[in-house]
Protein backbone atom coordinates (compact mmCIF):
# COMPACT_ATOMS: atom_id res chain seq x y z
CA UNK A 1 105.47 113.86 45.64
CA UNK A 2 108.84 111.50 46.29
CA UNK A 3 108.61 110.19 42.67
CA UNK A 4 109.29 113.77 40.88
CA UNK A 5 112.18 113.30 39.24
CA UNK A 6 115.34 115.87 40.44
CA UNK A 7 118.32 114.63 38.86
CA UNK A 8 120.30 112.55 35.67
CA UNK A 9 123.34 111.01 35.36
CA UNK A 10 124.70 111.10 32.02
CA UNK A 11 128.42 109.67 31.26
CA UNK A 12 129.47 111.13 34.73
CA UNK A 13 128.18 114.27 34.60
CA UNK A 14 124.82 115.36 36.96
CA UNK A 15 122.07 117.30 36.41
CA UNK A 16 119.58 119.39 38.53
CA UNK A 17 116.11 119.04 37.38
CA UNK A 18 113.30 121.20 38.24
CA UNK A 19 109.93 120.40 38.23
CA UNK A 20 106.63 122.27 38.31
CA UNK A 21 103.47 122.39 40.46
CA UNK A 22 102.37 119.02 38.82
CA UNK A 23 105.85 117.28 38.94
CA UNK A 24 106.95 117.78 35.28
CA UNK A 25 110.24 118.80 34.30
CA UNK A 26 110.28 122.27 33.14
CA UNK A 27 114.56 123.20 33.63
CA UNK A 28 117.65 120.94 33.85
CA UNK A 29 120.94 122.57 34.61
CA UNK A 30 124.34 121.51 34.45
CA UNK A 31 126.56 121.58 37.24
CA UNK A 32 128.00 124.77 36.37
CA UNK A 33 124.13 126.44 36.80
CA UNK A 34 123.51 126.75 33.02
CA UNK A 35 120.24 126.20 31.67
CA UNK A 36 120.69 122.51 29.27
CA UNK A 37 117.13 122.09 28.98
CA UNK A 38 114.10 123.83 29.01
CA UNK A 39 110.47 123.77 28.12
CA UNK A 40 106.57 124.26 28.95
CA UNK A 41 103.92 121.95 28.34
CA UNK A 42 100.69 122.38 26.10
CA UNK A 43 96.81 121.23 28.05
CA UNK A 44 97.72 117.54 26.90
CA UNK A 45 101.42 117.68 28.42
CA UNK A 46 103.00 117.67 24.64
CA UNK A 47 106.37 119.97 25.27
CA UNK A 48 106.45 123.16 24.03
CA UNK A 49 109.35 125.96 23.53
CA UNK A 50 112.09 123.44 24.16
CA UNK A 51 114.94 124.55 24.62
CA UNK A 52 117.82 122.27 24.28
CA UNK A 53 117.53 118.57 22.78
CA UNK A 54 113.87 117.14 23.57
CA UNK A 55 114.74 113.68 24.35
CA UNK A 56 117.63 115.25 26.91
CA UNK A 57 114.88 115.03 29.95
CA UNK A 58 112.54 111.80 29.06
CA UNK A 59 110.44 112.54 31.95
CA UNK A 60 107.08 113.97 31.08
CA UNK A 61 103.77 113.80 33.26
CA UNK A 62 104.05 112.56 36.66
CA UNK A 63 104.79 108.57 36.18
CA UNK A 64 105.13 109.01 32.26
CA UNK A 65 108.40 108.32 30.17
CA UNK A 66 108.91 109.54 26.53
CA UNK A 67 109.77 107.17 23.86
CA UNK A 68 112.07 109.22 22.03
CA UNK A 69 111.26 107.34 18.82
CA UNK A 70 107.42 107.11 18.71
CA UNK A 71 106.92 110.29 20.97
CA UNK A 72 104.29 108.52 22.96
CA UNK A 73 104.41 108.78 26.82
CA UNK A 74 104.88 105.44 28.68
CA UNK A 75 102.76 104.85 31.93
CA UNK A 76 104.12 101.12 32.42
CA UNK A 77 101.22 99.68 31.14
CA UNK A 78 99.88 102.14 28.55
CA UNK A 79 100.91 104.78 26.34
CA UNK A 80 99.36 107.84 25.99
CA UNK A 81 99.52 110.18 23.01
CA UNK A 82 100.03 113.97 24.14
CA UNK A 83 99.45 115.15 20.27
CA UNK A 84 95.81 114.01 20.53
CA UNK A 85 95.45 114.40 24.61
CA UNK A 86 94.38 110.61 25.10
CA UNK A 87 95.47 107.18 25.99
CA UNK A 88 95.92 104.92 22.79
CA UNK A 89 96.24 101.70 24.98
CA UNK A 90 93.32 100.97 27.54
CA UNK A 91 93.03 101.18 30.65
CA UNK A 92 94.72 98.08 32.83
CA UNK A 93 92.14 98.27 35.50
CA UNK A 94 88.65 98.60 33.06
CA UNK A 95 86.22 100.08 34.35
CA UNK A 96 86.99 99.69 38.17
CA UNK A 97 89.05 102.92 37.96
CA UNK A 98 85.60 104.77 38.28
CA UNK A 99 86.45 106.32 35.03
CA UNK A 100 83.66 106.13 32.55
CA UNK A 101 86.65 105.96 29.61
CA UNK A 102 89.04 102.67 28.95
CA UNK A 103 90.98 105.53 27.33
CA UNK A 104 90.83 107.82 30.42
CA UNK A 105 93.23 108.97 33.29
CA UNK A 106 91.86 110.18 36.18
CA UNK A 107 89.39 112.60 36.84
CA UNK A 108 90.83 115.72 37.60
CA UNK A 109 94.97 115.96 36.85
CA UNK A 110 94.87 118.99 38.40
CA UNK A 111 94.69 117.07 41.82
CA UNK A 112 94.91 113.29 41.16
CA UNK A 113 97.54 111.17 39.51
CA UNK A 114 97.85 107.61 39.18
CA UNK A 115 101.69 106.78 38.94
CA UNK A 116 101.17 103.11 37.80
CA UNK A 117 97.95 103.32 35.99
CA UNK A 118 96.11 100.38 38.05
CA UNK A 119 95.18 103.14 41.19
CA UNK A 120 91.38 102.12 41.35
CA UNK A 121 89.78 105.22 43.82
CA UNK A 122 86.57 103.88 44.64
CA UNK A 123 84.65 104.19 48.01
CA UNK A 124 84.87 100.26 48.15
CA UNK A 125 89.01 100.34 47.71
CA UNK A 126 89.23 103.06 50.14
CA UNK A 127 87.21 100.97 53.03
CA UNK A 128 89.72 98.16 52.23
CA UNK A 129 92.97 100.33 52.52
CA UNK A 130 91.38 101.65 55.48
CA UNK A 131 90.95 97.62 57.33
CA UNK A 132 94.33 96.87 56.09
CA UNK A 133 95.82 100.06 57.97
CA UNK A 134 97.63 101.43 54.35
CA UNK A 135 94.86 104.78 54.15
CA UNK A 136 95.28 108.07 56.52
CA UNK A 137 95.37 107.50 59.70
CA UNK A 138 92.79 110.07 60.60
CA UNK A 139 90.33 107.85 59.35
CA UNK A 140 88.63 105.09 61.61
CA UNK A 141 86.64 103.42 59.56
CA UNK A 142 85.38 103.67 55.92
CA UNK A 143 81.36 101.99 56.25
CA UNK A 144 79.20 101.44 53.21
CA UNK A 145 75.69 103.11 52.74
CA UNK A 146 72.88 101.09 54.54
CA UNK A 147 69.85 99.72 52.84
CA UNK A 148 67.84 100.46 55.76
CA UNK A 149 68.71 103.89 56.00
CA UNK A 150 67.10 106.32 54.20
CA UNK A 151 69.65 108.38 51.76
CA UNK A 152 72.45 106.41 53.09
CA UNK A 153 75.91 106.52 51.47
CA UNK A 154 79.75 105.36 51.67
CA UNK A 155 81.00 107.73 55.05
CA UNK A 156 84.84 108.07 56.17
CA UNK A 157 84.70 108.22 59.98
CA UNK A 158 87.05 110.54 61.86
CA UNK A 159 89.83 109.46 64.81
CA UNK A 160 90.50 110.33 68.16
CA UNK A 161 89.75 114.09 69.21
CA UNK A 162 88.01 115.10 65.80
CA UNK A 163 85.52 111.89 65.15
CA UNK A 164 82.61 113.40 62.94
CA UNK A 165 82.03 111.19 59.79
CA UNK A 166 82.35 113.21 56.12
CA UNK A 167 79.87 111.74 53.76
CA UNK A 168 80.66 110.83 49.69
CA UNK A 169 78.93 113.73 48.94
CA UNK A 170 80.88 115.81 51.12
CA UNK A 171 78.18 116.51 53.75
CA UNK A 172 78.81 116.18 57.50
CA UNK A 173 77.30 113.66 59.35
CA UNK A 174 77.18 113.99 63.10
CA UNK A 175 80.30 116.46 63.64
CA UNK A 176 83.23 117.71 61.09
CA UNK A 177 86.17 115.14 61.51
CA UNK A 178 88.41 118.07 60.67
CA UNK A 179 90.13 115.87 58.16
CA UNK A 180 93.85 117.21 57.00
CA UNK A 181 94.35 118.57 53.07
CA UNK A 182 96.39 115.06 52.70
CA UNK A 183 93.15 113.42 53.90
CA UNK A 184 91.04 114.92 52.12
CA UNK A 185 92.91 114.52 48.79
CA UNK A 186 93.09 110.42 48.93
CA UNK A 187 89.18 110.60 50.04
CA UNK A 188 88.75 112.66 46.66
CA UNK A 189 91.03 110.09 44.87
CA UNK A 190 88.28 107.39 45.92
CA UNK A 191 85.48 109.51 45.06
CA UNK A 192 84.36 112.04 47.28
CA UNK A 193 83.50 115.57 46.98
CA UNK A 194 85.21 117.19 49.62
């Protein structure tokens, strides 16, 4: 994740910032190795067992910046709320994000994030990504499901050595493209179950 944050300057001095799995700061140390800040997060990413001054490390969930005087999370174009677990400002992007919630993030933040809140992850997005070249390049082709073909859905098509097609539902069609984790991530971040 190359936007976790790792460091502060502050009047000169630098700081070493550690994050955790999901890319929140959990440790800052000086640069003599002391601990300056510390702290865990509760289910809805509200700091707990701080250690230090709270405001010291404004960087929250990955993409989100604390407002030191309102407490709410900023997102660039929302804020979220972490004492109630939900976004107080709706969702940029509607209901395109595939989210059935103007109040909602994304559908599992165990495995998805959406840095700038306008990430839309729908089969139709992905084929586009895919024409202009800016998806994995272990995919071909994205195609949409066929109205003369009986159970038809969206399929990602496989490159080169490896060129099965993985259906939204996760089923193989033809042969397994033997898509990377990487791959398979961004296909779940446009909806499918693989």
């Amino acid at each position: 994740m190359g936007l976790v944050p790792v460091a502060k300057i502050q009047n000169g001095e630098r700081y070493t910032i550690i994050s955790d799995y999901m890319g929140r700061p959990v440790e800052a140390y000086n640069s003599y190795g002391n601990v300056v800040w510390q702290a865990d997060y509760d289910i809805y990413g509200d700091l707990r067992n701080i250690k230090g001054i709270r405001d010291f490390i404004p960087f929250r969930q990955l993409g989100q910046y604390e407002d030191d005087e309102t407490r709410l999370y900023y997102n660039r174009f929302r804020y979220y709320d972490p004492r109630i677990g939900n976004y107080i400002s709706q969702d940029p992007i509607r209901l395109a994000g595939n989210n059935p919630t103007l109040y909602g993030y994304v559908g599992d933040c165990n495995t998805q994030d959406d840095l700038f809140g306008l990430e839309c992850g729908t089969p139709k997005d992905a084929q586009k990504k895919i024409k202009k070249g800016q998806g994995p390049n272990e995919i071909s082709r994205i195609d949409a499901p066929q109205s003369n073909v009986p159970d038809s859905q969206w399929h990602a098509h496989g490159k080169g050595k490896w060129d099965g097609v993985i259906n939204l539902d996760g089923s193989i069609h033809d042969s397994d493209p033997k898509f990377s984790n990487k791959t398979r991530k961004w296909l779940r971040e446009h909806g499918w179950k693989v």
